[in-house]
Structures are given as structure tokens and as C-alpha cells.
N, C-alpha and C. Protein backbone atom coordinates (compact mmCIF):
# COMPACT_ATOMS: atom_id res chain seq x y z
N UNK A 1 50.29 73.54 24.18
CA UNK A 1 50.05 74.76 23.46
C UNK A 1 49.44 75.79 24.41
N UNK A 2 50.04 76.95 24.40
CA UNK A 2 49.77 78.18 25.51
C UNK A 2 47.69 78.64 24.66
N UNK A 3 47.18 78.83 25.73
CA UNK A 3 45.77 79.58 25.63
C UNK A 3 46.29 81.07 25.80
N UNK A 4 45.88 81.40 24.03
CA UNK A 4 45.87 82.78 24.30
C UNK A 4 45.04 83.35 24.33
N UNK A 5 44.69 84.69 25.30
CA UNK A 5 43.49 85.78 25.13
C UNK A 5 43.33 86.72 24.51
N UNK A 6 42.29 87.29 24.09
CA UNK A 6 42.48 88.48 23.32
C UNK A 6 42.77 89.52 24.09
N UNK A 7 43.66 90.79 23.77
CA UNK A 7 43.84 91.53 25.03
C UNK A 7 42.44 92.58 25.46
N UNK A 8 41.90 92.84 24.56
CA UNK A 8 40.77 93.34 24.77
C UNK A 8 39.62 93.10 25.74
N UNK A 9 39.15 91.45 25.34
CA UNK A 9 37.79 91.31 26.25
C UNK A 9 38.13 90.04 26.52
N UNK A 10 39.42 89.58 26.43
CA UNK A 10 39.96 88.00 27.39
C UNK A 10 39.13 86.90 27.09
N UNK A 11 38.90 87.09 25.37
CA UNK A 11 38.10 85.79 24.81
C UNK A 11 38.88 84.97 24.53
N UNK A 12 38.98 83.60 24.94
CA UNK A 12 40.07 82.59 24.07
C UNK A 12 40.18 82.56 22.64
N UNK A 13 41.53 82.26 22.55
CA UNK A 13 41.81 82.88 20.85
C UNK A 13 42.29 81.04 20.50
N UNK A 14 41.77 79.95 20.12
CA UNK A 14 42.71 79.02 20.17
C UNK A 14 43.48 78.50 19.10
N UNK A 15 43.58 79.07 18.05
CA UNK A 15 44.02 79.18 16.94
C UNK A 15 44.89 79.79 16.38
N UNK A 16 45.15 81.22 17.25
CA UNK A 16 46.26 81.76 17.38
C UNK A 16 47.44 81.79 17.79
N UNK A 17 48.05 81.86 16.63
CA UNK A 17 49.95 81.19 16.76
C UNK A 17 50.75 82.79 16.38
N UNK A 18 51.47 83.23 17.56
CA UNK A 18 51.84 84.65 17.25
C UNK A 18 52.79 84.75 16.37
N UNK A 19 53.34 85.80 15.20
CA UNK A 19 54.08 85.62 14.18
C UNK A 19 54.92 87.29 15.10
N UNK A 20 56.26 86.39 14.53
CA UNK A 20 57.11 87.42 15.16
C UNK A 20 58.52 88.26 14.13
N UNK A 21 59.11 89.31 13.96
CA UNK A 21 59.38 89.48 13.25
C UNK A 21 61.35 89.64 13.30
N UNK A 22 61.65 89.06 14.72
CA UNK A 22 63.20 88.45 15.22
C UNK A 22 62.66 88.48 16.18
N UNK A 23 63.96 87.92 16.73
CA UNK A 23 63.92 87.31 18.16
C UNK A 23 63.88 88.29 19.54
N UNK A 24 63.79 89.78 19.14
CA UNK A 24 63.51 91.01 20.14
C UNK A 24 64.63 91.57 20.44
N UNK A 25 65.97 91.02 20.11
CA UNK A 25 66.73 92.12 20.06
C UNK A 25 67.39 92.49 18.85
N UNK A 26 67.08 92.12 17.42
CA UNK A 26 67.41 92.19 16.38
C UNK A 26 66.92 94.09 15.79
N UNK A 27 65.74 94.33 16.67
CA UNK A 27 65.28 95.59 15.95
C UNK A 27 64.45 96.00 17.35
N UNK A 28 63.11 97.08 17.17
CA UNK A 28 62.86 97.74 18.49
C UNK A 28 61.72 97.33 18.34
N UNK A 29 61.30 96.08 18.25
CA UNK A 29 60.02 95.47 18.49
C UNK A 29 60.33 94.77 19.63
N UNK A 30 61.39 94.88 20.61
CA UNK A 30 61.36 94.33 22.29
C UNK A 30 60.87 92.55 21.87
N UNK A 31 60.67 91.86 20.88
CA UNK A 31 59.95 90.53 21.20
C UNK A 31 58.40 90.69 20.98
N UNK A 32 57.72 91.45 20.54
CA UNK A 32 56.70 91.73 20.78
C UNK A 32 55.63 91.14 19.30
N UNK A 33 54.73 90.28 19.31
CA UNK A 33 54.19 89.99 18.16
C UNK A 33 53.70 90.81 16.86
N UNK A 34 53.77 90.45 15.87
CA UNK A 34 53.41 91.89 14.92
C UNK A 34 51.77 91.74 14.68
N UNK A 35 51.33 90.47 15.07
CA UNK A 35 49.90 89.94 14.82
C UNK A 35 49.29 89.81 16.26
N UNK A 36 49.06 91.34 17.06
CA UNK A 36 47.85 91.37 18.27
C UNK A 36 47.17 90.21 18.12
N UNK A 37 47.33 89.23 19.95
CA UNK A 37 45.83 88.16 19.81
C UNK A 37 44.13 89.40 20.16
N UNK A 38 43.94 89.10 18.88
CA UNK A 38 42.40 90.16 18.96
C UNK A 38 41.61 88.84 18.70
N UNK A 39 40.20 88.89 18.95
CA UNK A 39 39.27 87.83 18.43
C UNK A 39 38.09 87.95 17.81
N UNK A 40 38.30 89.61 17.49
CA UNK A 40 37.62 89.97 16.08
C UNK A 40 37.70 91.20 15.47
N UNK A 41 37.10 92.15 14.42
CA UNK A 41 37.66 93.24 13.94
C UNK A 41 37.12 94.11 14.71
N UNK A 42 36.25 94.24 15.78
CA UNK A 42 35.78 95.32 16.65
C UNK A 42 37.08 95.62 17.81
N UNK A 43 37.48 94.15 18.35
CA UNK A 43 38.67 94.20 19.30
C UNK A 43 39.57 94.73 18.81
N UNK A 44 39.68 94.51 17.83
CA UNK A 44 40.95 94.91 16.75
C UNK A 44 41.23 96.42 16.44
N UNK A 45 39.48 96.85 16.02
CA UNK A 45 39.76 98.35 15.88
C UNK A 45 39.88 99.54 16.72
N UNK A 46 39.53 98.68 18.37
CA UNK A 46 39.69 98.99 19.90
C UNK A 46 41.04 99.44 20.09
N UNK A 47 41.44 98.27 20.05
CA UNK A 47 43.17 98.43 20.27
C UNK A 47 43.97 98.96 19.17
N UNK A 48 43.70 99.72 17.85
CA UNK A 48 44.52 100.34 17.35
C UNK A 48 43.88 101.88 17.40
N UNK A 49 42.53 102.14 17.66
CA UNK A 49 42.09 103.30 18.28
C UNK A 49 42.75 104.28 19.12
N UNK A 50 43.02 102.92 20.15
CA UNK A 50 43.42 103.77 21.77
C UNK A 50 44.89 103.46 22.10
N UNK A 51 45.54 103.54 20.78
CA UNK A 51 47.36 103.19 20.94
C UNK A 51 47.51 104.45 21.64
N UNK A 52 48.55 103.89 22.90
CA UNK A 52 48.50 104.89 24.09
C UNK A 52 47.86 104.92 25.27
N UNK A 53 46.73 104.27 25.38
CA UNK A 53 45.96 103.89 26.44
C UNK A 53 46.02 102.38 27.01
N UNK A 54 45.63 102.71 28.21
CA UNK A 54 45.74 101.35 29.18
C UNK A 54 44.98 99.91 28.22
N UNK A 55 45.12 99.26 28.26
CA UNK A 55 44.06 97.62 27.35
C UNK A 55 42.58 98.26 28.33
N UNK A 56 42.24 98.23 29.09
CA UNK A 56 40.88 98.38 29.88
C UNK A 56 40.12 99.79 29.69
N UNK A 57 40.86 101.34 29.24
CA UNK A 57 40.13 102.43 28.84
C UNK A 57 40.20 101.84 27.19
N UNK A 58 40.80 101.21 26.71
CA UNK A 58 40.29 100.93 25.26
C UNK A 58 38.94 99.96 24.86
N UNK A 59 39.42 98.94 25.85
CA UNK A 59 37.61 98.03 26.19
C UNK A 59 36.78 98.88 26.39
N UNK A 60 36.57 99.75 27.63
CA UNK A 60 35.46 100.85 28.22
C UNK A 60 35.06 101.38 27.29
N UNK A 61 35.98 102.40 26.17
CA UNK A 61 35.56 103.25 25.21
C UNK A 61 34.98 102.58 24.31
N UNK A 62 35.29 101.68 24.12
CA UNK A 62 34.58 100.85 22.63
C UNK A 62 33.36 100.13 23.50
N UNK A 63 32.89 100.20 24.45
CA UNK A 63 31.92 99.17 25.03
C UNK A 63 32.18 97.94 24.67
N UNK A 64 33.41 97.35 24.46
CA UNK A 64 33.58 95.77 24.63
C UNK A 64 33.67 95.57 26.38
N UNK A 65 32.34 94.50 26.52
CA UNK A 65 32.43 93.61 27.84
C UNK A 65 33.66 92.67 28.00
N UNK A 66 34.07 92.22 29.22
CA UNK A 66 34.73 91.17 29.14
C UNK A 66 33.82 90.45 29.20
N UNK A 67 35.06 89.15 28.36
CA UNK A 67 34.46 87.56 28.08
C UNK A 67 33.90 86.71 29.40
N UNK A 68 33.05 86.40 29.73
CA UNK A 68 33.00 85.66 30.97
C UNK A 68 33.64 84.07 30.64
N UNK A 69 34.12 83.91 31.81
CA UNK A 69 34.61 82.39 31.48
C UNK A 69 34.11 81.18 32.44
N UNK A 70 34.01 80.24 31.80
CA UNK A 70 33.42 78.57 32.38
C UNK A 70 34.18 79.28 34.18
N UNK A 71 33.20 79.05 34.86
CA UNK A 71 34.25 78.30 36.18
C UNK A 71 35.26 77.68 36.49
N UNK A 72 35.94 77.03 36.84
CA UNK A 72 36.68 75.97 37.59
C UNK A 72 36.07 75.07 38.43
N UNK A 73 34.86 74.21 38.10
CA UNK A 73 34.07 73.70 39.13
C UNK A 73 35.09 72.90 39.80
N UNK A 74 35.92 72.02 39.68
CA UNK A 74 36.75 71.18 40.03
C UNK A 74 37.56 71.75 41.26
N UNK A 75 37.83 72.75 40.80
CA UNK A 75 39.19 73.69 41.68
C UNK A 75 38.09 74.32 42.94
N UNK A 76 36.89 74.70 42.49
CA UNK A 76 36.06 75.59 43.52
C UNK A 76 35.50 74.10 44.92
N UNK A 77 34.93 73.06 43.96
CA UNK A 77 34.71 71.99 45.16
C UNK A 77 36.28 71.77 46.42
N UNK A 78 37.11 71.77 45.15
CA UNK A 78 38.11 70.76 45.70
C UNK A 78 38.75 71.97 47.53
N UNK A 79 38.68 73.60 46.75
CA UNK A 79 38.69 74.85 47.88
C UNK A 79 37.61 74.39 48.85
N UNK A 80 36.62 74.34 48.79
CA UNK A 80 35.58 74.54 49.33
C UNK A 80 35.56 72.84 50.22
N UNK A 81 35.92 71.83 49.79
CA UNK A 81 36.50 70.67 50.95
C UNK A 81 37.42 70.94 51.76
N UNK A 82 37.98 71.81 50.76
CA UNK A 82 39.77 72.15 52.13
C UNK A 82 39.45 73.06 53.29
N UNK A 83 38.53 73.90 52.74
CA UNK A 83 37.92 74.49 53.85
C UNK A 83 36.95 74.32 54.72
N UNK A 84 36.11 73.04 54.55
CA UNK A 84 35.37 72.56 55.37
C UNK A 84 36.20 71.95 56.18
N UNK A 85 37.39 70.85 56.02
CA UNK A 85 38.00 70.50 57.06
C UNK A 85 39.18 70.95 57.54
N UNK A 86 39.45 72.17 57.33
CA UNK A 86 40.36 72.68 58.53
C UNK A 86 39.40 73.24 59.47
């Protein structure tokens, strides 16, 4: 199952299953979901605010932070051995 983000502040959404309304060339929705992954009604009212604007001047304007996310401790040791021995 794909991890989706919200486009707003890149919070994991994991519950979200996108609903689509054909297959993208049936009408001029390009494929495009009719149900935004948002991950709450502030993100939500971000991104229908600033229809027309970049995803990142719609975060800025609304003062949504991005989500910080866990590390990769695994991936950062495993870099950080590869680069000790070359």
C-alpha cells in the first residue's frame, strides 16, 4: 500500500485511499483524485484558498509548518559505514 502525504505539510495520511472519478481520459480531470490527500480541515482550507498557487505559497500563507519526519536511522548508519571505508 503506497504512503500518502498530505500535499500541504507532508503529514502521512495512512488511511487514505484516493477516489477517482474515470480512468483520466474519460473527462478533464487528467486522472487526478476528486478527494485531495489533506490531513485535516486547516490543510484542506489551505489548498482550496490558494487554487492557483504553488502547494508551498499555500503552506507559507496559511502558516502550516512542514511535518517533520522520523529519520532513517538505518539508512544514515548504513551511509555513514560506506563512508568510513572508502
Amino acid at each position: 500500500m503506497k504512503a500518502w502525504l498530505c500535499l500541504l505539510c507532508e503529514k502521512p495520511i495512512p488511511d487514505y485511499e484516493p477516489e477517482y472519478c474515470c480512468n483520466g481520459f474519460e473527462c478533464n480531470c487528467h486522472g487526478v483524485a476528486m478527494n485531495p490527500p489533506v490531513c485535516s480541515s486547516v490543510c484542506d482550507k489551505a489548498l482550496m484558498d490558494g487554487i492557483g498557487k504553488p502547494m508551498n505559497e499555500r503552506r507559507i500563507a496559511a502558516g502550516i509548518k512542514l511535518f517533520q519526519h522520523e529519520p532513517d536511522i538505518a539508512a544514515a548508519d548504513a551511509e555513514y559505514e560506506r563512508r568510513a571505508n572508502s
